[in-house]
Protein backbone atom coordinates (compact mmCIF):
# COMPACT_ATOMS: atom_id res chain seq x y z
CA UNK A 1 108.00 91.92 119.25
CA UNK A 2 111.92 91.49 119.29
CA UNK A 3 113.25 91.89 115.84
CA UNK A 4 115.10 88.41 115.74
CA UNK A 5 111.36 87.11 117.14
CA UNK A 6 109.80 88.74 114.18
CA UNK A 7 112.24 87.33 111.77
CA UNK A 8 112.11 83.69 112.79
CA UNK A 9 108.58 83.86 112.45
CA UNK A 10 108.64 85.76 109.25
CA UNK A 11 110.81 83.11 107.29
CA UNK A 12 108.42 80.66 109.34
CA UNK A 13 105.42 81.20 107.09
CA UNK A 14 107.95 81.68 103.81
CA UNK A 15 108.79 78.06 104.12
CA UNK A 16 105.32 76.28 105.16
CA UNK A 17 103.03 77.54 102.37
CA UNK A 18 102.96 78.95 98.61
CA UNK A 19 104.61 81.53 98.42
CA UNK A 20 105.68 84.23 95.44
CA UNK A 21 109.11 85.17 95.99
CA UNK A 22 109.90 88.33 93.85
CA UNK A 23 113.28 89.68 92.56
CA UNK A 24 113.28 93.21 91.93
CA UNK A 25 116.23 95.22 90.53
CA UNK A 26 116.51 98.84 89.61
CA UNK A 27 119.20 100.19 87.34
CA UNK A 28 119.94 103.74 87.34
CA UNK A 29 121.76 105.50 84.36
CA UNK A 30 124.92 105.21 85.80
CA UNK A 31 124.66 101.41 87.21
CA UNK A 32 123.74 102.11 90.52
CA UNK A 33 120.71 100.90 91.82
CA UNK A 34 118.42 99.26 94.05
CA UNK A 35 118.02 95.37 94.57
CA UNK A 36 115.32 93.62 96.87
CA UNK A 37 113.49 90.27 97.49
CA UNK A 38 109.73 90.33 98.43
CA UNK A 39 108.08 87.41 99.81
CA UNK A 40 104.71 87.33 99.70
CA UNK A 41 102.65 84.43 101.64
CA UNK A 42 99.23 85.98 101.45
CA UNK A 43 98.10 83.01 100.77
CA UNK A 44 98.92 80.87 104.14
CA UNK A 45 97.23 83.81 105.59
CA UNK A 46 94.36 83.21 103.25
CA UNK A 47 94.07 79.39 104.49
CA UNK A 48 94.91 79.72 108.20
CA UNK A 49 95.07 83.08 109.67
CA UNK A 50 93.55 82.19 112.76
CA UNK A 51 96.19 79.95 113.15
CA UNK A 52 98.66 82.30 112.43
CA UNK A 53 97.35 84.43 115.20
CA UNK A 54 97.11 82.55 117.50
CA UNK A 55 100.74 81.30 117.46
CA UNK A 56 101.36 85.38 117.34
CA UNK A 57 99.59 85.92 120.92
CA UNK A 58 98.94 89.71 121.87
CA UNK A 59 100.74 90.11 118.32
CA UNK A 60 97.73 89.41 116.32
CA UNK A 61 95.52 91.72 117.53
CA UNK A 62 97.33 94.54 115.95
CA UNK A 63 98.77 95.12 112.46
CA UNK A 64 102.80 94.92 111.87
CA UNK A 65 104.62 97.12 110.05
CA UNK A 66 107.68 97.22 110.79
CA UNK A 67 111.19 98.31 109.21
CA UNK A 68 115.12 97.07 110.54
CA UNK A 69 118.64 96.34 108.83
CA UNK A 70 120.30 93.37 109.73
CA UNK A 71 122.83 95.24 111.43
CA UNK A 72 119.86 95.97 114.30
CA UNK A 73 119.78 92.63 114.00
CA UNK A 74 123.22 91.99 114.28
CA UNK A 75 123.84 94.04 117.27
CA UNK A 76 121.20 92.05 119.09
CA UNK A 77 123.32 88.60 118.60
CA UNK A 78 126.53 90.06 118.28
CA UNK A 79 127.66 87.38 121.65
CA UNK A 80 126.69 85.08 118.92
CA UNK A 81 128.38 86.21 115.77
CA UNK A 82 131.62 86.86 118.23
CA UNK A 83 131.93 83.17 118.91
CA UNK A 84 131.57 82.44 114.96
CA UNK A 85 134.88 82.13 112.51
CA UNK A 86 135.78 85.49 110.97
CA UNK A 87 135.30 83.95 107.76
CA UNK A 88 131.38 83.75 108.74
CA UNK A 89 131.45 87.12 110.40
CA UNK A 90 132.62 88.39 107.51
CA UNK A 91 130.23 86.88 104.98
CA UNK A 92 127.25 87.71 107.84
CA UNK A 93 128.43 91.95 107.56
CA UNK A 94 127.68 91.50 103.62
CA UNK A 95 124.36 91.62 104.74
CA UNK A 96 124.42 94.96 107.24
CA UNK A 97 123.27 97.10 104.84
CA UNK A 98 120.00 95.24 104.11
CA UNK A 99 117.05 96.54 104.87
CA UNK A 100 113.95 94.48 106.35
CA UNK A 101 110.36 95.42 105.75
CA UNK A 102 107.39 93.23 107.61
CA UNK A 103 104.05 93.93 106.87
CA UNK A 104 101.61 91.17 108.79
CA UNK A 105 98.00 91.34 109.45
CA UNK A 106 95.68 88.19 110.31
CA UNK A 107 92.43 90.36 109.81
CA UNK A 108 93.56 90.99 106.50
CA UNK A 109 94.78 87.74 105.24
CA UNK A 110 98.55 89.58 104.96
CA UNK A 111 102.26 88.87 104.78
CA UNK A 112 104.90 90.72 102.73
CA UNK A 113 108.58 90.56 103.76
CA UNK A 114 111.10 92.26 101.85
CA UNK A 115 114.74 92.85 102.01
CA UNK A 116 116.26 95.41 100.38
CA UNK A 117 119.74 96.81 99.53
CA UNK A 118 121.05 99.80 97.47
CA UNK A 119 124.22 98.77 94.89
CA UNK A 120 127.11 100.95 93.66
CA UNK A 121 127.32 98.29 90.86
CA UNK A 122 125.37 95.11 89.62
CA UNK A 123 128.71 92.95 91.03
CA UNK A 124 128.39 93.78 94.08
CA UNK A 125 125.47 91.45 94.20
CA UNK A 126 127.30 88.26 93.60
CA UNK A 127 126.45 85.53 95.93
CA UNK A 128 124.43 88.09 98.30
CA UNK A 129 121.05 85.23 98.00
CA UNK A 130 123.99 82.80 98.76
CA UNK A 131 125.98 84.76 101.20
CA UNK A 132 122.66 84.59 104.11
CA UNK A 133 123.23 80.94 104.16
CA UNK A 134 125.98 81.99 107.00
CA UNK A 135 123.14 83.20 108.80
CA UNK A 136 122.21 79.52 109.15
CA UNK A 137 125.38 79.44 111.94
CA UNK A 138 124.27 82.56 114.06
CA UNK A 139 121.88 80.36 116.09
CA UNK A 140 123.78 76.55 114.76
CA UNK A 141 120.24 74.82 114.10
CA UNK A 142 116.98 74.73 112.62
CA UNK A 143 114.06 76.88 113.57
CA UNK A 144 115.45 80.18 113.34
CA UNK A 145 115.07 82.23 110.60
CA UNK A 146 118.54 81.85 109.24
CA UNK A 147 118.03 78.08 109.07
CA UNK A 148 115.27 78.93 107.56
CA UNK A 149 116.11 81.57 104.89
CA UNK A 150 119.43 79.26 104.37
CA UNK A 151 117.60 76.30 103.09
CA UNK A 152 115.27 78.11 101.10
CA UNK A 153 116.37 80.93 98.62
CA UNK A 154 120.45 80.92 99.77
CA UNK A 155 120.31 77.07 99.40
CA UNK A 156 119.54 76.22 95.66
CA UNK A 157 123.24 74.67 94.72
CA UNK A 158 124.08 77.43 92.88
CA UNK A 159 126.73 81.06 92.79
CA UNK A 160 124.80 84.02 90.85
CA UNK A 161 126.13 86.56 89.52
CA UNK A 162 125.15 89.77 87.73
CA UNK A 163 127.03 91.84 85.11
CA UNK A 164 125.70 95.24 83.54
CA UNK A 165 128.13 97.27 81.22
CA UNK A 166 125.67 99.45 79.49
CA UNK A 167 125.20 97.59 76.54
CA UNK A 168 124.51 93.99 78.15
CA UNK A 169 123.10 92.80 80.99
CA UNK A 170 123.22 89.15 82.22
CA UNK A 171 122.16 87.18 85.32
CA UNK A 172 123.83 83.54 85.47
CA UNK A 173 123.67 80.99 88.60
CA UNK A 174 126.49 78.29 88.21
CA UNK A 175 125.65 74.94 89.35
CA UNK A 176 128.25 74.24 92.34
CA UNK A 177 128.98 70.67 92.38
CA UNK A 178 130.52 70.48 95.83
CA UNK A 179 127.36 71.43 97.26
CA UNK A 180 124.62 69.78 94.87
CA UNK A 181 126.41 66.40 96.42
CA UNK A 182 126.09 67.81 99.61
CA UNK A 183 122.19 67.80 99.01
CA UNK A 184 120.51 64.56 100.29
CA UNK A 185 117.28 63.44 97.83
CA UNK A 186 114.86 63.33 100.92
CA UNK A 187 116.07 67.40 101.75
CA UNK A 188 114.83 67.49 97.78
CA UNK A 189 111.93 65.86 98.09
CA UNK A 190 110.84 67.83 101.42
CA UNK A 191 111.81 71.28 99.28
CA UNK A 192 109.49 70.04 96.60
CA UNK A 193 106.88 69.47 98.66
CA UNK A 194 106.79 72.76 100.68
CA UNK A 195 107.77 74.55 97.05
CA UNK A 196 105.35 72.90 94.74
CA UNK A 197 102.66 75.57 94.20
CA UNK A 198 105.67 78.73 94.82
CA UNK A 199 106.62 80.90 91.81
CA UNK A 200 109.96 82.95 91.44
CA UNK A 201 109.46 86.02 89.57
CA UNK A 202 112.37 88.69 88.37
CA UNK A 203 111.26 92.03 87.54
CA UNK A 204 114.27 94.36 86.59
CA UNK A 205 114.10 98.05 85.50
CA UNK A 206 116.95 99.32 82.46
CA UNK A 207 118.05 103.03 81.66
CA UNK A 208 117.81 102.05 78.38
CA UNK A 209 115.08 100.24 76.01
CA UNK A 210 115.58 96.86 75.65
CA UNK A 211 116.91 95.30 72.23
CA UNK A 212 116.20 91.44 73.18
CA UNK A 213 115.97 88.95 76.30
CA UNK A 214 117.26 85.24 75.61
CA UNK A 215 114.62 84.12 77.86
CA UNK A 216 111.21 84.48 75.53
CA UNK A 217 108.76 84.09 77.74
CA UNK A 218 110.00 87.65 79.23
CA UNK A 219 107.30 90.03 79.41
CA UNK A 220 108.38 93.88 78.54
CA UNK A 221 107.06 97.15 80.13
CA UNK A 222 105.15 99.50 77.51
CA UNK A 223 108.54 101.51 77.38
CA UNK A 224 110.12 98.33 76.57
CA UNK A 225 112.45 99.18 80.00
CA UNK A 226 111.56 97.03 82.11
CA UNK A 227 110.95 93.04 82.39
CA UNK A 228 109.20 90.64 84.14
CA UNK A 229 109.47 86.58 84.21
CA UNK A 230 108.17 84.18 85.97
CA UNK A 231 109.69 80.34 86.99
CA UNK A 232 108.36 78.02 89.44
CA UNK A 233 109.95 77.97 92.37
CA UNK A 234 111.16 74.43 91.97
CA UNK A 235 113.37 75.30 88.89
CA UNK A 236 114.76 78.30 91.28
CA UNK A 237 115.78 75.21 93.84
CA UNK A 238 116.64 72.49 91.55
CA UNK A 239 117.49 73.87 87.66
CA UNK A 240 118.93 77.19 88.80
CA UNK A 241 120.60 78.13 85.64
CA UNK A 242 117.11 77.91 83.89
CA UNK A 243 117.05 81.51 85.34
CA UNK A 244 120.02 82.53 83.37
CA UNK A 245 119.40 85.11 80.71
CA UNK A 246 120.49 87.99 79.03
CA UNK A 247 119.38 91.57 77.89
CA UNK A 248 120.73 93.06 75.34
CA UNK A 249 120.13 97.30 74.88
CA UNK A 250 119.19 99.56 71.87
CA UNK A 251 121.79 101.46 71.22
């Protein structure tokens, strides 16, 4: 199966059935680190699997597994991302360096995509969700996956950003007003719908022990390093800054 094949059908099942999108980030001692989003729609598998195989063909009757960067992917449409402004070509090679993992099996009910990126520092990550809604230009309509990652977790109305000095560590996603007009109610509506029963989860590993979280229904690791919290995966589209918090670190 082609990789951009395997994509579109990938972000397919992300945005036609409950899924659990998961935000992981992994802070070294000296701020580097790992970032990745897994998407996990075990449960359309769960409901219609059959289905599912059957739209896969000779697909389905073997397991995926299956590991690519977007610059594979890139190379394969690079005719298309040519044609495209270099103001989109340059947003699209933010996204080289991530790495995507498919695992898909219709026997066993399964679906886990995740893409993956290493970080220098925590800015680096500003906008990156966002930054994939120029994928939504490399094929200029719906149906692929970029139109479909683009109106899903890079379309909530919102610019995140991270900061991490050591002592303080804060994720905040600004409302941008320009684009929250942009959003017609019945787009709303439809991500409701397909969203309703989808949770957002952030689970983020620390150096150091952590002092306090401004967001209390934060669950901490026995070490008291690492946190999880979950959001429904409306408030990610519509109340973005309900994810905002803040860590602060023992000293």
């Amino acid at each position: 199966m082609k990789l951009y094949k395997l994509l579109s059908f990938s972000f397919l099942l992300a945005t036609l059935t409950s899924c659990t999108f998961t935000e992981n980030m992994y802070i070294t001692d000296n701020g580097t680190g790992k970032f990745s989003v897994d998407m996990d729609g075990a449960a359309l598998m769960a409901m219609a699997g059959d289905q599912v195989g059957s739209q896969m063909g000779a697909d389905a009757k073997k397991n995926i597994d299956t590991t690519f960067t977007f610059k594979q992917l890139f190379e394969e449409k690079k005719d298309s991302i040519a044609k495209l402004s270099p103001e989109t070509q340059k947003e699209l090679k933010k996204l080289e360096n991530f790495v995507v993992n498919t695992k898909m099996s219709a026997e066993k009910k399964e679906f886990l995509m995740t893409l993956s990126t290493d970080f220098k520092n925590v800015n680096e990550l500003q906008d990156i969700l966002q930054t994939a809604s120029a994928l939504q230009k490399l094929e200029g309509g719906s149906g692929s996956p970029s139109s479909a990652f683009g109106g899903g977790l890079a379309n909530n109305k919102s610019k995140l950003s991270y900061t991490y000095d050591g002592k303080k560590f804060t994720r905040k996603a600004v409302i941008d007003k320009q684009v929250a007009e942009k959003v017609k109610d019945s787009a709303a509506d439809m991500s409701k719908m397909i969203f309703a029963s989808s949770n957002y989860v952030v689970k983020y590993h620390f150096p150091k022990k952590i002092k306090k979280v401004s967001n209390p229904n934060a669950l901490f690791s026995e070490d008291r390093k690492s946190i999880t919290i979950q959001y429904p995966f409306t408030d990610y589209m519509e109340n973005p800054d309900k994810l905002n918090f803040e860590v602060e670190f023992e000293k």
